[in-house]
C-alpha atoms as a PDB file:
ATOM      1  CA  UNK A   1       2.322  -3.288  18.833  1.00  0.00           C
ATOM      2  CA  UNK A   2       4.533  -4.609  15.844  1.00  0.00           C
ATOM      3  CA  UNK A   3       4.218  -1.679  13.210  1.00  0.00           C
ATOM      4  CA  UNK A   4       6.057  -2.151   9.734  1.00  0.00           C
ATOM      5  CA  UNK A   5       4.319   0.823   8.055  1.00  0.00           C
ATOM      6  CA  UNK A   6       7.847   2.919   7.499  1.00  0.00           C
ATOM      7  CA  UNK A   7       9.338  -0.012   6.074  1.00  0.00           C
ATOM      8  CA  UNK A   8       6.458  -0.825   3.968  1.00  0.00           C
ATOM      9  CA  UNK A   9       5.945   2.711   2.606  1.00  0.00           C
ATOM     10  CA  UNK A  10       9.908   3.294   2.168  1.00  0.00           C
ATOM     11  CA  UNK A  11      10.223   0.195   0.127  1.00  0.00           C
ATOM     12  CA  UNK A  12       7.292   1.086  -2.237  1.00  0.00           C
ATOM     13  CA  UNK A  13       8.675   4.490  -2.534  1.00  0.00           C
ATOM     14  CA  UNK A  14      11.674   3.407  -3.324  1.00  0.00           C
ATOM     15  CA  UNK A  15      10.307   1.434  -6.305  1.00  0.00           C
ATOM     16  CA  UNK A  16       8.855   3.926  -7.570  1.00  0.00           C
ATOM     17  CA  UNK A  17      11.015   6.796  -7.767  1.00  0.00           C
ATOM     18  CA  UNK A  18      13.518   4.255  -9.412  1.00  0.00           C
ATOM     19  CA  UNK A  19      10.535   3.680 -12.036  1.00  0.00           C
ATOM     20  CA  UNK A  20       8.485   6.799 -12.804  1.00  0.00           C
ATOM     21  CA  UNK A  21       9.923  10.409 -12.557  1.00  0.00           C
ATOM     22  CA  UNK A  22       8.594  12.708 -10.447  1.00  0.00           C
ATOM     23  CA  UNK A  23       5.984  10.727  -8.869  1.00  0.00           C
ATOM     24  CA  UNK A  24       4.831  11.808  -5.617  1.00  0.00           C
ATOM     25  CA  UNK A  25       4.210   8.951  -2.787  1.00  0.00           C
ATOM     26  CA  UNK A  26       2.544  10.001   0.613  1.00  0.00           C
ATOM     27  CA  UNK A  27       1.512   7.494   3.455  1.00  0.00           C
ATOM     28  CA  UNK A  28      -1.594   9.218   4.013  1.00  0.00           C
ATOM     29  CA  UNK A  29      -5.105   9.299   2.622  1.00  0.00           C
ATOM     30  CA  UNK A  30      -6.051  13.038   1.403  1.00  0.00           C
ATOM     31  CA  UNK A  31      -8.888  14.737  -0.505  1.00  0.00           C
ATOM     32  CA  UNK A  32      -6.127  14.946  -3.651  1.00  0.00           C
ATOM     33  CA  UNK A  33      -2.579  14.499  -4.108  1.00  0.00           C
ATOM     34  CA  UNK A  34      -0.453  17.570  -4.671  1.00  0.00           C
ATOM     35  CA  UNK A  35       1.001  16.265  -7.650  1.00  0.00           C
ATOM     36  CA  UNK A  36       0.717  13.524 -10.293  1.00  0.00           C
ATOM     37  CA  UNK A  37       1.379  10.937 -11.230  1.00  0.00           C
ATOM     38  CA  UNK A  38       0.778   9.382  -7.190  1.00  0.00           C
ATOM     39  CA  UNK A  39       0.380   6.923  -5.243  1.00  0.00           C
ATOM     40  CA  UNK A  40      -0.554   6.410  -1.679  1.00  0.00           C
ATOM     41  CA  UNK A  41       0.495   4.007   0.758  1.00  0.00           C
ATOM     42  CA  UNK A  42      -1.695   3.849   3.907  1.00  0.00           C
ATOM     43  CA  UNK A  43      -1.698   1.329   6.700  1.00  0.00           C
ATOM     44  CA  UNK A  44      -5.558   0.639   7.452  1.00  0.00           C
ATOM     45  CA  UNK A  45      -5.490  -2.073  10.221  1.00  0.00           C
ATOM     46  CA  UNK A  46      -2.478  -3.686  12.453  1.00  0.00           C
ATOM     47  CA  UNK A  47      -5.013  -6.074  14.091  1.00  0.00           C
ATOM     48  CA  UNK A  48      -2.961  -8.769  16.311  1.00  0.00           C
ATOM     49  CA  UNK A  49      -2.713 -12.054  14.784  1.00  0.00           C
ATOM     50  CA  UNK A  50      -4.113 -14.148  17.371  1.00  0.00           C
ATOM     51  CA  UNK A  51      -3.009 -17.766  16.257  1.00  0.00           C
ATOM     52  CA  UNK A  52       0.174 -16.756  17.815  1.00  0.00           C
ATOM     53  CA  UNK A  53      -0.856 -15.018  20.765  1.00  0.00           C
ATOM     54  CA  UNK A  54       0.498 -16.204  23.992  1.00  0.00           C
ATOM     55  CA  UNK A  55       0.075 -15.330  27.923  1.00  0.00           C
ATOM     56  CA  UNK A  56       3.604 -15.234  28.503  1.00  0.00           C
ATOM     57  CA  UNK A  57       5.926 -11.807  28.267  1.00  0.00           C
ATOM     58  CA  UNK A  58       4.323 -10.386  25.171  1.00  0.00           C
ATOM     59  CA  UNK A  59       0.820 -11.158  24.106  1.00  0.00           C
ATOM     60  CA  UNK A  60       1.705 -10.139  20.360  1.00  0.00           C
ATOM     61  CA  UNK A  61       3.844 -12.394  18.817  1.00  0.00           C
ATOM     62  CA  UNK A  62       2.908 -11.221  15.088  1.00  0.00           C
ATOM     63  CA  UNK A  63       0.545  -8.702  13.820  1.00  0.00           C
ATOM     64  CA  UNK A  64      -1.507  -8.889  10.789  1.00  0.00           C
ATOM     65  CA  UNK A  65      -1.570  -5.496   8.769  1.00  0.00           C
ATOM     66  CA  UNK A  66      -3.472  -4.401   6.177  1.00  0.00           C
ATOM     67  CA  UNK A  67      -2.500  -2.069   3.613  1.00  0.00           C
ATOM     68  CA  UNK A  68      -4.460   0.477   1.145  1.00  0.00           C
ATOM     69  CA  UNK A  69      -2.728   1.425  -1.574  1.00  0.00           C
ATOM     70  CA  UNK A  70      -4.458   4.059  -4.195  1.00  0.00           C
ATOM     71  CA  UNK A  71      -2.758   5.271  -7.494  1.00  0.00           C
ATOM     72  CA  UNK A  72      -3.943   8.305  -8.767  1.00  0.00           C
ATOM     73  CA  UNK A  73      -3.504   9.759 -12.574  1.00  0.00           C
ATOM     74  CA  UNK A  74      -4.560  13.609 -14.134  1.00  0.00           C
ATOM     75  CA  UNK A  75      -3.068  12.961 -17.560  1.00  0.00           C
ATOM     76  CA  UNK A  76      -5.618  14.502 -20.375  1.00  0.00           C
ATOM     77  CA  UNK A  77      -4.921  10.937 -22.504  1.00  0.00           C
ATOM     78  CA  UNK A  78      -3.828   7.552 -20.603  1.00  0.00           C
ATOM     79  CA  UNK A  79      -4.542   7.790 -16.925  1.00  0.00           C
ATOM     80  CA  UNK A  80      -5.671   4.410 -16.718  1.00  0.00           C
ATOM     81  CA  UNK A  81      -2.946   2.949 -18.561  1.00  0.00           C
ATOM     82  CA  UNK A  82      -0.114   5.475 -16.358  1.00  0.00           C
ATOM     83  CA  UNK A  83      -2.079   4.145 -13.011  1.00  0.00           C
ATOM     84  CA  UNK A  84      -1.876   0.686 -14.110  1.00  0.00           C
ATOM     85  CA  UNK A  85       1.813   0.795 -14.290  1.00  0.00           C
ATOM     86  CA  UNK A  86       2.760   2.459 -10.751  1.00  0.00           C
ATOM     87  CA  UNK A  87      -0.059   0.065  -9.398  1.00  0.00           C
ATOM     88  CA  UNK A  88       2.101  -3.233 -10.851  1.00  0.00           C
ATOM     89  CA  UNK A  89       5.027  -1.725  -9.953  1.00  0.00           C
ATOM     90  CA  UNK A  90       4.017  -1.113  -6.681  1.00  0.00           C
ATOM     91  CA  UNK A  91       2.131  -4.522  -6.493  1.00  0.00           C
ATOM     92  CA  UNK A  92       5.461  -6.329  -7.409  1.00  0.00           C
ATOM     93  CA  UNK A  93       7.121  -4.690  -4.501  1.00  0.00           C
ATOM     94  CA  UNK A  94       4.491  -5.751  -1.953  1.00  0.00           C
ATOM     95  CA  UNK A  95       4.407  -9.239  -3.016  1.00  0.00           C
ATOM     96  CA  UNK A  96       7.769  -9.115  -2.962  1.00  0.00           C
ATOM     97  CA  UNK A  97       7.925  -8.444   0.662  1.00  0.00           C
ATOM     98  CA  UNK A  98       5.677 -10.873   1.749  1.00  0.00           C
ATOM     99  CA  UNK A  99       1.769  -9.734   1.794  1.00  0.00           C
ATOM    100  CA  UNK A 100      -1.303 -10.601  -0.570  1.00  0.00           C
ATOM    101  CA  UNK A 101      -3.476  -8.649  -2.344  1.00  0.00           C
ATOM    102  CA  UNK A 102      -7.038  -9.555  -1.349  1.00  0.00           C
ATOM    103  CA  UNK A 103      -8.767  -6.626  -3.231  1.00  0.00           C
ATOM    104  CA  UNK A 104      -8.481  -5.159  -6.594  1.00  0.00           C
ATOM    105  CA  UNK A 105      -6.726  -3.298  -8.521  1.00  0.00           C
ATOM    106  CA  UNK A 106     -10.046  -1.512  -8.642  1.00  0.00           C
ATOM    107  CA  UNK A 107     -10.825   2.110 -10.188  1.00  0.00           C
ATOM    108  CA  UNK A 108     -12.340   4.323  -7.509  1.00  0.00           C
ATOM    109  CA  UNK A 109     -14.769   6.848  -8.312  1.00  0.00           C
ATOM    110  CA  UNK A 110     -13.221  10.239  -7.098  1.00  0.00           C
ATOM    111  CA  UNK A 111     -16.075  12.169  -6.493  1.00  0.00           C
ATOM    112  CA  UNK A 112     -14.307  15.301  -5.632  1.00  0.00           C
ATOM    113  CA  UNK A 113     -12.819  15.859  -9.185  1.00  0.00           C
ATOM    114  CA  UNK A 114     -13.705  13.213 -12.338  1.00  0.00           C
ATOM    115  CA  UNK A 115     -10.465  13.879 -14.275  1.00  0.00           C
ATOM    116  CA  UNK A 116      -8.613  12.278 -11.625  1.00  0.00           C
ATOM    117  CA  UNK A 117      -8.086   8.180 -12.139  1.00  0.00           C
ATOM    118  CA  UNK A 118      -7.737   6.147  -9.092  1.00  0.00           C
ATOM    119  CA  UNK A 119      -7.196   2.703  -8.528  1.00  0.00           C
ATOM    120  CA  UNK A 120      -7.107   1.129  -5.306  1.00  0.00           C
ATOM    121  CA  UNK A 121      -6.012  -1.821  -3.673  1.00  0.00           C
ATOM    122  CA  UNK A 122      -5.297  -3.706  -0.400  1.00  0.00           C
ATOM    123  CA  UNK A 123      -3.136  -6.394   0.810  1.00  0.00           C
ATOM    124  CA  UNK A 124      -2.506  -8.483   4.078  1.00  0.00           C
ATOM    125  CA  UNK A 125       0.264 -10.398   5.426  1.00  0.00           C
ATOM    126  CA  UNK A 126       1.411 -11.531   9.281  1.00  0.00           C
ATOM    127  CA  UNK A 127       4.798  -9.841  10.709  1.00  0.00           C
ATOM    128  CA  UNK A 128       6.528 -10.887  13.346  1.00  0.00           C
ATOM    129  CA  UNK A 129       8.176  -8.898  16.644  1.00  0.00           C
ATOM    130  CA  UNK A 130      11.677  -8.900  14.606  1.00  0.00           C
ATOM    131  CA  UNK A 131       9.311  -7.272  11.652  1.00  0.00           C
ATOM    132  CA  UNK A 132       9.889 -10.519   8.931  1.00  0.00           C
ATOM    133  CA  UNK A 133       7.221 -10.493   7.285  1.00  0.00           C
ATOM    134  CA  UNK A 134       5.354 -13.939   6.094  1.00  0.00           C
ATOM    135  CA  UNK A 135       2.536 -14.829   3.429  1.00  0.00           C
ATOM    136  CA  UNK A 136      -0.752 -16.082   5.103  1.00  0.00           C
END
């Protein structure tokens, strides 16, 4: 299995640290973050991509993950507009690197506690065995 999900989440962390102070980034889905403002940045899928699939040696010449990543904001005034930024910030890094965003930015309802804004998205993209990764 090809897995780029450390050097996916390291990258976007990286980002982000460099752009908002104090923001916490996990690379798993929870309940609620333990601090604000966050951002989560989950790998969902690693499907193989089978256009390149061969017989031979290896039968997974590229994978095709997909990626979740959900923003989440507590401030009293201007959580939309504070998970709007980390989600373009964090949307220019994955573009960046290679993968499209097929869903969203979208806000998510978070049932388990209304004063929390979330916005989620997800993006794609094919890696190969050396972990380049290409735009579809």
């Amino acid at each position: 299995m090809i897995d780029v999900e450390n050097e996916v989440v390291d990258r976007v962390k990286k980002s982000l640290v460099e752009k908002f102070s104090g923001i916490y980034v996990t690379s798993e889905q929870g309940k609620a973050p333990s601090r604000f403002p966050a951002a989560s940045v989950v790998m969902i899928s690693n499907p193989t991509y089978e256009q390149t699939q061969t017989l031979g040696k290896t039968t997974e010449n590229h994978a095709a993950p997909v990626f979740q990543l959900d923003c989440y904001s507590n401030k009293t005034e201007g959580r939309k507009t504070e998970c709007k930024a980390v989600m373009d910030a964090a949307d220019e890094t994955m573009q960046k690197m290679g993968f499209t965003r097929f869903y969203g930015p979208e806000p998510t309802p978070n049932m388990l506690d209304a004063t929390v804004y979330r916005q989620t998205a997800r993006y794609r993209g094919v890696v190969s065995e050396n972990k380049e990764i290409y735009r579809r």
